[in-house]
C-alpha atoms as a PDB file:
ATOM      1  CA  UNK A   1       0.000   0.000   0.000  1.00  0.00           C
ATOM      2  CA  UNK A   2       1.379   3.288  -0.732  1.00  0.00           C
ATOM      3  CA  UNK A   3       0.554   5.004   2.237  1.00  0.00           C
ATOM      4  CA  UNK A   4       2.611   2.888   4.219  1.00  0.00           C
ATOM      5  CA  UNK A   5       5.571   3.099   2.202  1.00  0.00           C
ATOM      6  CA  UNK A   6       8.708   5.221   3.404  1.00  0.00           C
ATOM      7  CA  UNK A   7       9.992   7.505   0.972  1.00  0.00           C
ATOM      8  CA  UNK A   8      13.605   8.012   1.044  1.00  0.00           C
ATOM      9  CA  UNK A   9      14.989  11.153   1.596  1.00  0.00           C
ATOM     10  CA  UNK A  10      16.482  12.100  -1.901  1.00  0.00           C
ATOM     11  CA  UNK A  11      13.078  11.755  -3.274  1.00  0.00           C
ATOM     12  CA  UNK A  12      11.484  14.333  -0.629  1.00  0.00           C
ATOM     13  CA  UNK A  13      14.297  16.323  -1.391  1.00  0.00           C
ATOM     14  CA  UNK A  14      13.306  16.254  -4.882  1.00  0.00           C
ATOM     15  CA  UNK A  15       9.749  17.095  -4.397  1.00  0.00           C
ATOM     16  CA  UNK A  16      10.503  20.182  -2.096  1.00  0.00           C
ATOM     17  CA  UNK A  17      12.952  21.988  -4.203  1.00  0.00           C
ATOM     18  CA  UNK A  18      12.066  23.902  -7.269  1.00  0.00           C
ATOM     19  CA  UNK A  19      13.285  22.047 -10.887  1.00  0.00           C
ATOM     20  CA  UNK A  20      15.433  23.929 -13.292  1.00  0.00           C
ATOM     21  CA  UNK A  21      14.631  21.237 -15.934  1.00  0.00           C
ATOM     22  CA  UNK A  22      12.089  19.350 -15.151  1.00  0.00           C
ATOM     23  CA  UNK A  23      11.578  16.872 -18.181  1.00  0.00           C
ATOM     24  CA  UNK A  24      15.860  15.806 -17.560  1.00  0.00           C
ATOM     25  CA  UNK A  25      15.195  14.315 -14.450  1.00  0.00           C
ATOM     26  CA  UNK A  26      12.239  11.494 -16.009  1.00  0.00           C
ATOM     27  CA  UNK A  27      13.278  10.820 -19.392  1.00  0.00           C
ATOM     28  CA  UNK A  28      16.651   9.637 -21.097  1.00  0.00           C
ATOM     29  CA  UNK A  29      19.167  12.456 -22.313  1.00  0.00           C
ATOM     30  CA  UNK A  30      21.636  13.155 -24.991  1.00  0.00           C
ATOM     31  CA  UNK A  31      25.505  14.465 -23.643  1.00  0.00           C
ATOM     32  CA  UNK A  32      27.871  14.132 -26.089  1.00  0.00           C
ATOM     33  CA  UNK A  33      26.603  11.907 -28.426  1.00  0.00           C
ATOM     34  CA  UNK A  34      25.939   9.408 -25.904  1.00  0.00           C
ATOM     35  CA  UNK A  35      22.073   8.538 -24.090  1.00  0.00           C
ATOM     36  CA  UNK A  36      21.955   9.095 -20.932  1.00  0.00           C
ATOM     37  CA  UNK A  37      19.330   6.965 -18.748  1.00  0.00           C
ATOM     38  CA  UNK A  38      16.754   9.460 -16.554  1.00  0.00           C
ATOM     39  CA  UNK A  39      17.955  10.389 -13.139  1.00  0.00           C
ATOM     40  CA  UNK A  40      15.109   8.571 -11.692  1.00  0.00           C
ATOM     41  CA  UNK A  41      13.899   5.122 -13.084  1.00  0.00           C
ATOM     42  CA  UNK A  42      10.282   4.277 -13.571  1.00  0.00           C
ATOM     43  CA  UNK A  43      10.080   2.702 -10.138  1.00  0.00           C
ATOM     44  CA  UNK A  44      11.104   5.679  -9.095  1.00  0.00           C
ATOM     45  CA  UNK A  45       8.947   7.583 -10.770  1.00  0.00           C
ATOM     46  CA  UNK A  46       5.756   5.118 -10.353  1.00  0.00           C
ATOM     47  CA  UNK A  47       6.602   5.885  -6.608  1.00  0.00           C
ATOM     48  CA  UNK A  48       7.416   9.467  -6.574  1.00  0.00           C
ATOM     49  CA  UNK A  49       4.098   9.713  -8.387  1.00  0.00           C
ATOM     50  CA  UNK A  50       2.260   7.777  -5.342  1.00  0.00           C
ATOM     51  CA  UNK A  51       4.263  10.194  -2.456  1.00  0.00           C
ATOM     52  CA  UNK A  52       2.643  13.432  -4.760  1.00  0.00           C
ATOM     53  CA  UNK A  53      -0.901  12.536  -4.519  1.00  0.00           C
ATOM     54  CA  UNK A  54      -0.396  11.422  -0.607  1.00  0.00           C
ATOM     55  CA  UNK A  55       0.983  15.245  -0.187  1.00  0.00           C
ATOM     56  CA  UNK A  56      -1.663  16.888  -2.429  1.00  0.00           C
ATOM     57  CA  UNK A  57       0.659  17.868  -5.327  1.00  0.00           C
ATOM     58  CA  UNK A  58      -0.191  17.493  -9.182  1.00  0.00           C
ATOM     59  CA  UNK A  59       2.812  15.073 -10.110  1.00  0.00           C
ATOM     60  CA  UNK A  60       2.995  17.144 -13.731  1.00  0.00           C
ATOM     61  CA  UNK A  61       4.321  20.325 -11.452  1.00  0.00           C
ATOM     62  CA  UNK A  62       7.032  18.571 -10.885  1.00  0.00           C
ATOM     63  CA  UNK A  63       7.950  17.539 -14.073  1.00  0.00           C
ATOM     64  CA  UNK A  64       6.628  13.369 -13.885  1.00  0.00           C
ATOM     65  CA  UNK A  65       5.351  12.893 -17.262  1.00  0.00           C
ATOM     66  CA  UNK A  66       1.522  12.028 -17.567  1.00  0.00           C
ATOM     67  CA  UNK A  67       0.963   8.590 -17.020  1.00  0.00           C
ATOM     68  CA  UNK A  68       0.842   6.432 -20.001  1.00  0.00           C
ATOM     69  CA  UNK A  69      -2.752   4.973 -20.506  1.00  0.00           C
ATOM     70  CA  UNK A  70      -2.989   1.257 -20.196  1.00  0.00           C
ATOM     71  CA  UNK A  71      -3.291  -0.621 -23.672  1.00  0.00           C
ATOM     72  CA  UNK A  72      -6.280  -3.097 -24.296  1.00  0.00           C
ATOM     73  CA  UNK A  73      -5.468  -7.019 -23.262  1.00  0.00           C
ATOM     74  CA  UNK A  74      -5.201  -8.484 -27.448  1.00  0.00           C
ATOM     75  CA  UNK A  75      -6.897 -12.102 -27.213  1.00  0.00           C
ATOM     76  CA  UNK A  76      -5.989 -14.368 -30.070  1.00  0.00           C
ATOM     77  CA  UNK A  77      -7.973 -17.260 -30.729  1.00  0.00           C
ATOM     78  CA  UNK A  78      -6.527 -21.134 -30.185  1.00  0.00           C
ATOM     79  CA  UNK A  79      -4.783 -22.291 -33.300  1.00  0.00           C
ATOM     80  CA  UNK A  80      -6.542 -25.478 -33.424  1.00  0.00           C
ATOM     81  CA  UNK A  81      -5.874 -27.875 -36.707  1.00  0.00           C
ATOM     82  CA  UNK A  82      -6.398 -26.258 -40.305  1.00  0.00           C
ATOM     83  CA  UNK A  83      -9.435 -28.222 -40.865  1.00  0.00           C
ATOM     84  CA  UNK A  84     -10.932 -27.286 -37.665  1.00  0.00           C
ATOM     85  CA  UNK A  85     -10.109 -23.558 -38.430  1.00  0.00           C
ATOM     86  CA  UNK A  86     -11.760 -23.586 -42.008  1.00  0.00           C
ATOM     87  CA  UNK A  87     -14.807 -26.000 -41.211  1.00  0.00           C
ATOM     88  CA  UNK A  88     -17.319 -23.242 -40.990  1.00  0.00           C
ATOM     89  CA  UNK A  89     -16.279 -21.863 -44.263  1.00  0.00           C
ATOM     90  CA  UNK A  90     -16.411 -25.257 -46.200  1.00  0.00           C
ATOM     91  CA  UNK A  91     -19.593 -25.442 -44.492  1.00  0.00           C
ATOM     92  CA  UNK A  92     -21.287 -22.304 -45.852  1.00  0.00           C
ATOM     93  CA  UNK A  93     -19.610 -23.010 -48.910  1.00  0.00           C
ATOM     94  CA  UNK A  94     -21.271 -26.964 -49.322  1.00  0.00           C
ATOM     95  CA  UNK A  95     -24.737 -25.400 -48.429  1.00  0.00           C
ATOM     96  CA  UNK A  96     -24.710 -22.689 -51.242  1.00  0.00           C
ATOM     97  CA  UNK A  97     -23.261 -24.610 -53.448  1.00  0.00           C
ATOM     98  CA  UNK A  98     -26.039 -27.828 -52.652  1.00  0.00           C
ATOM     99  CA  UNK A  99     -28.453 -24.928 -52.921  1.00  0.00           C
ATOM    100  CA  UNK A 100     -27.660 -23.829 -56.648  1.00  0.00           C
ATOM    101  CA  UNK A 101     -27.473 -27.507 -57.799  1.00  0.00           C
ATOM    102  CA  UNK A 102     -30.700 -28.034 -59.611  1.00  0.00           C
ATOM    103  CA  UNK A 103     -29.632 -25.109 -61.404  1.00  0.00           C
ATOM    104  CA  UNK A 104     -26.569 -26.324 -62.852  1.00  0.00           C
ATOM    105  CA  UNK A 105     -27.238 -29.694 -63.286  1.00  0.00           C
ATOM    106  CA  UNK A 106     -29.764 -28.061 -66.037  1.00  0.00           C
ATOM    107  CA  UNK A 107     -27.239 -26.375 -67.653  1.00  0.00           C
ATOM    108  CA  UNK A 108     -25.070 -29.240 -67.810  1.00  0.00           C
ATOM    109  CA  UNK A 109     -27.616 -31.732 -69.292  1.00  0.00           C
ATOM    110  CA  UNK A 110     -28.384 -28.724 -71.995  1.00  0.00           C
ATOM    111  CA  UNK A 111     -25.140 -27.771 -72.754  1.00  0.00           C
ATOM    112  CA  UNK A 112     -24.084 -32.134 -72.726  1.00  0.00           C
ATOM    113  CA  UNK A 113     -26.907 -32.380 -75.138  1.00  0.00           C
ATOM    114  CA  UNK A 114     -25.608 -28.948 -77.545  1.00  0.00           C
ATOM    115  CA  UNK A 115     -22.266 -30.502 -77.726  1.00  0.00           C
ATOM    116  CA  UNK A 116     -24.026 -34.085 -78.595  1.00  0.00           C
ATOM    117  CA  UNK A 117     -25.782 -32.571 -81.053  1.00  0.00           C
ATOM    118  CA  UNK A 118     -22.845 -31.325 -82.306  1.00  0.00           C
ATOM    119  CA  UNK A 119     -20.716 -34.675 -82.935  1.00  0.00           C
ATOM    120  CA  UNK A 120     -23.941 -35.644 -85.121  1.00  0.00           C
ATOM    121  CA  UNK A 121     -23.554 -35.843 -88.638  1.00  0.00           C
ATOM    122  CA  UNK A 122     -25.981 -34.273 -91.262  1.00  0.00           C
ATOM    123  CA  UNK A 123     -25.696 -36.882 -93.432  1.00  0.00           C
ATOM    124  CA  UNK A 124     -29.332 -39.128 -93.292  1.00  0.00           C
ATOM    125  CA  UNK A 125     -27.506 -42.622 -92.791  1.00  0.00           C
END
């Protein structure tokens, strides 16, 4: 619980004096071509953040950046077997098909009986 937890004295330090720069202190810096990690880490932060609402200060006075909104939990399905993945599909796909059949299996016999007619000769014998 935060309330219980004792704060050491570098961080109350930190909260009482004024900050000249106030974003160098929370995120990583540049100096001389090298990065820099921030002065205080996100534990740090997380808990200097917890000691500025127990004292009734906005944490962005002091310079804590805003705190990051949490990003939605992404659930992906069970990968199951192939066939069990595309079984609905084939499904759907059966039943349309089934339901177009008297259809084509017109066509077929007209266009089987076109082509017969075809191989016919004109000749009478």
């Amino acid at each position: 619980m935060a309330s219980l937890r004792n704060f050491s004295d570098k961080m109350l330090k930190y909260l009482s004096e004024p900050v000249k720069n106030k974003q160098a202190a929370f995120y990583p810096n540049l100096v001389n071509g090298k990065w820099r990690e921030p002065r205080f880490s996100l534990r740090r932060q997380a808990d200097l953040r917890k000691m500025c609402l127990l004292n009734n200060v906005v944490p962005e006075s002091i310079g804590l950046p805003p705190k990051a909104p949490k990003k939605p939990v992404k659930y992906k399905p069970a990968k199951g077997h192939k066939s069990q993945r595309t079984y609905l599909e084939k499904k759907e796909k059966v039943q349309a098909a089934l339901q177009d059949m008297p259809n084509k299996i017109s066509t077929w016999k007209e266009n089987a009986f076109k082509e017969h007619e075809k191989t016919k000769s004109t000749l009478p014998f």
